[in-house]
Every structure is written in C-alpha cells, then in structure tokens.
Protein backbone atom coordinates (compact mmCIF):
# COMPACT_ATOMS: atom_id res chain seq x y z
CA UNK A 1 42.76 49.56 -64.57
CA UNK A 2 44.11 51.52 -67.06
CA UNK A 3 44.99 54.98 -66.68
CA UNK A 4 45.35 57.55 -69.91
CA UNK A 5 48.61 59.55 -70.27
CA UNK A 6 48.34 63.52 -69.97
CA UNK A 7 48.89 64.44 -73.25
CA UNK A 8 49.96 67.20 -75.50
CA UNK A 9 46.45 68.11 -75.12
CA UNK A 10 45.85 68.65 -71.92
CA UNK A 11 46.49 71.81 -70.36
CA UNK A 12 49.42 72.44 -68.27
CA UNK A 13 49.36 75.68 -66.00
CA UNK A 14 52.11 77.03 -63.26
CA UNK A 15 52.58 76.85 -59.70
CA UNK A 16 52.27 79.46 -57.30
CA UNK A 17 54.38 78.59 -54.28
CA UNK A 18 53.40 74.85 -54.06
CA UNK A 19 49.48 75.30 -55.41
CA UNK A 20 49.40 74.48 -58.92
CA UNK A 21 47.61 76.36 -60.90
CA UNK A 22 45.87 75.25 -64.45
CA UNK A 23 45.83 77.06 -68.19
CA UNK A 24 42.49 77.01 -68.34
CA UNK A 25 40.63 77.44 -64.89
CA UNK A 26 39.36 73.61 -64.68
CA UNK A 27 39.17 72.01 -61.42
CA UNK A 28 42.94 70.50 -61.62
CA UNK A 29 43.58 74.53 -59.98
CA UNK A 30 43.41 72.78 -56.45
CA UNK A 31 46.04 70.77 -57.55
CA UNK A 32 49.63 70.95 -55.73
CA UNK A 33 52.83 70.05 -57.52
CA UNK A 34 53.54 67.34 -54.81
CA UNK A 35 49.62 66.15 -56.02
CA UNK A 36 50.80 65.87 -59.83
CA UNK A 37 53.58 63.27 -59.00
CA UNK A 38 51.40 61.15 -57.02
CA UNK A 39 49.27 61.32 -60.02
CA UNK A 40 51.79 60.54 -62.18
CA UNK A 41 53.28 57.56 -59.68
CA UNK A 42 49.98 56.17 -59.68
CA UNK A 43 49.55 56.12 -63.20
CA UNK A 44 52.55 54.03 -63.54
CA UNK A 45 51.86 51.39 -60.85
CA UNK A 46 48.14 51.30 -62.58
CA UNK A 47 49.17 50.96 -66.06
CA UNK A 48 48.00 47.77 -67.78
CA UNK A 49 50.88 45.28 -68.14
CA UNK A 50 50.42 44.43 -71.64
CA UNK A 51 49.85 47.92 -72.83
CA UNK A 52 52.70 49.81 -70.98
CA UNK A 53 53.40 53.66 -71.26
CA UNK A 54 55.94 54.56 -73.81
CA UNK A 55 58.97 55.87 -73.55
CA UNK A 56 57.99 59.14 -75.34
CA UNK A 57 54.86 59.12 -72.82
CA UNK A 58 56.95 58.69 -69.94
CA UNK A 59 58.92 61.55 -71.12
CA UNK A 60 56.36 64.00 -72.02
CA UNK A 61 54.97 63.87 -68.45
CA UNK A 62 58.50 64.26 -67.00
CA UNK A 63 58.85 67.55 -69.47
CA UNK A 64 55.61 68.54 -68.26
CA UNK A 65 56.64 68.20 -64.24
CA UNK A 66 59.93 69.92 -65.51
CA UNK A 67 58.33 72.94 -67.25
CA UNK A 68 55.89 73.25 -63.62
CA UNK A 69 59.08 73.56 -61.66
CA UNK A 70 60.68 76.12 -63.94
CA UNK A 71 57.25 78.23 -64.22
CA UNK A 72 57.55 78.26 -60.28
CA UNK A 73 60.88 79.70 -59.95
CA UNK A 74 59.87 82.02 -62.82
CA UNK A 75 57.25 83.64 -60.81
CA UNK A 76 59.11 83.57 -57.69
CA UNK A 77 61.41 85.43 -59.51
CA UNK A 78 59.32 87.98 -61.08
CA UNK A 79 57.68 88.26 -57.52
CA UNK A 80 60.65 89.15 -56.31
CA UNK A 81 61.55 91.75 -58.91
CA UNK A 82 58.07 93.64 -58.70
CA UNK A 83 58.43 93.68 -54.99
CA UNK A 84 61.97 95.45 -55.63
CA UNK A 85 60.69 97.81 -58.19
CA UNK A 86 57.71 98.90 -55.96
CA UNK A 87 60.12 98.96 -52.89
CA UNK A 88 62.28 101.39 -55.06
CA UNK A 89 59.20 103.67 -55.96
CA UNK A 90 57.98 103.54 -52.58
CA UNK A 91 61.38 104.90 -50.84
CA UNK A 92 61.56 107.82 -53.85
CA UNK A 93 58.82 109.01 -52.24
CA UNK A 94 59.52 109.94 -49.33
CA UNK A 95 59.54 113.52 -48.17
CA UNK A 96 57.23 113.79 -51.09
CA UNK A 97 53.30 114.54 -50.84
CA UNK A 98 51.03 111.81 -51.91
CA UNK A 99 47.08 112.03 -52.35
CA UNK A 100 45.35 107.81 -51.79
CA UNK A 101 43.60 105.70 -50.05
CA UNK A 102 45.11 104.57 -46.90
CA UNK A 103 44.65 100.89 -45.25
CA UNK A 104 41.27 101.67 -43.76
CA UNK A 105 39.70 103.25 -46.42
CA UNK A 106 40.16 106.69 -45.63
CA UNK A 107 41.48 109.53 -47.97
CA UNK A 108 44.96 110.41 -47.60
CA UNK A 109 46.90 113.45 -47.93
CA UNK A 110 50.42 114.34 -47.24
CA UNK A 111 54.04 113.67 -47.05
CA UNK A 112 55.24 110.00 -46.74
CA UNK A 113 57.35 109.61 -43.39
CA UNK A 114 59.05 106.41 -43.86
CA UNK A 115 58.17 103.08 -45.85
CA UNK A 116 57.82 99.36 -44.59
CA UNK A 117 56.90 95.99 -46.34
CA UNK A 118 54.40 94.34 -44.93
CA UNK A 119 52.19 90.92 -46.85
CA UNK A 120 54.63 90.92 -49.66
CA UNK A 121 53.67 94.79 -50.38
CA UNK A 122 55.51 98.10 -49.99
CA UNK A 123 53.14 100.13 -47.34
CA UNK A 124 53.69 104.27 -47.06
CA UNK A 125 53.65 105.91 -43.74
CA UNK A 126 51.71 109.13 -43.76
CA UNK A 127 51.19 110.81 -40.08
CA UNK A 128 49.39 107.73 -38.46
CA UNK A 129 47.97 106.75 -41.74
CA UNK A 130 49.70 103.32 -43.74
CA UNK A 131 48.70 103.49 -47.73
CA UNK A 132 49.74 100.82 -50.04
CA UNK A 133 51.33 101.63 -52.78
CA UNK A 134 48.90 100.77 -55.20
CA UNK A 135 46.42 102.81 -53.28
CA UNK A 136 48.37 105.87 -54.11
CA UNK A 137 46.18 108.34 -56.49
CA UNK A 138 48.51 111.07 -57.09
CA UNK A 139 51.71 112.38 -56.39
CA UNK A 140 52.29 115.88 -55.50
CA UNK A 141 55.03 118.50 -56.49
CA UNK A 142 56.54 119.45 -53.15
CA UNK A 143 55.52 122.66 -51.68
C-alpha cells in the first residue's frame, strides 16, 4: 500500500504542550506530536518498494517534525513570558483600588490585598473576593 508524502502543501500547525494543533482547523487538530511520528514511521514501513520516498521527501517531513518541536518551545516560551508580564501587573497593583468582575461573577470594588497564581493565571485578592486579571475593568487613583 502506498502511502503519499506530506508535502509542501499540506498544512503544518504547532503544538500546544503535546496536542498538535493544525494551520487550518482540519481534523489533524486531535493530532499529538508523538501521533505525527507514528504517522510518519508508518509511512516508511508502508512505502512501496519499487517506488521509495526520496531523500528530499524524507527530509521535508523531518523539517516539518523539526519546525513542530521548535513552535512548541516557542509557545511555551511566550506562555511563560505573558504569565510574567501579567504577574508583574498584577503585584503593581496592590494597595491600589480596582473596579471587575470577580471569580463568581460578582462586581468588584476595592483595594487588592495580595496576588496568587492559580490555572496558569495571575488571580487578585480583594476582601474575600478573587478577580482575574483579565476581569479587571478599571483601575482607580488611590484615595
């Protein structure tokens, strides 16, 4: 059975922790990295014997594996750095009154007590209330 090459054509996406995730929002988004070698390793063992891969084939996919791996560490990386950043912003304010939306939906109004991280997202503390950052509407002038 013979097995087409990915080629230029197709459309490589990134990872996202392990899940890989596709250019164009086909079904191949299911798709984990570990997935796309097996793929690949199959396609090899499968190829027909008198038409083999070529080299430049072979070497295209292994670019294309490559260039999931650094997209991975790319976004794991700029993960990172937006957590910082909004860790940053989030300690700036406290002492300082905030209007948002807290956790459970209710308004919010006051000064911000402390700061924790919690689910990969910097969380104020006002009173008994926990906003998220991006939940925050306005920031005051202190009083």
């Amino acid at each position: 059975m013979a097995v087409a090459p990915i080629g230029a054509e197709s459309a490589v996406g990134h990872t996202q922790g392990d899940q890989f995730v596709s250019g164009d929002g086909d079904p191949l988004g299911s798709l984990k990295l570990d997935d796309f070698l097996k793929l690949l390793i199959a396609e090899l063992k499968n190829q027909d014997p008198l038409e083999p891969l070529k080299n430049a084939d072979i070497l295209e996919q292994v670019s294309q594996i490559r260039e999931i791996g650094v997209s991975s560490r790319l976004n794991d990386t700029l993960d990172s750095v937006l957590l910082g950043q909004n860790v940053a912003s989030a300690a700036a304010l406290i002492n300082q009154p905030i209007l948002g939306l807290s956790d459970s939906g209710e308004n919010v109004f006051g000064y911000v007590d402390s700061v924790t991280i919690a689910g990969g997202e910097a969380k104020l503390h006002v009173g008994d209330q926990v906003v998220s950052i991006s939940k925050v509407r306005e920031i005051l002038p202190p009083q």
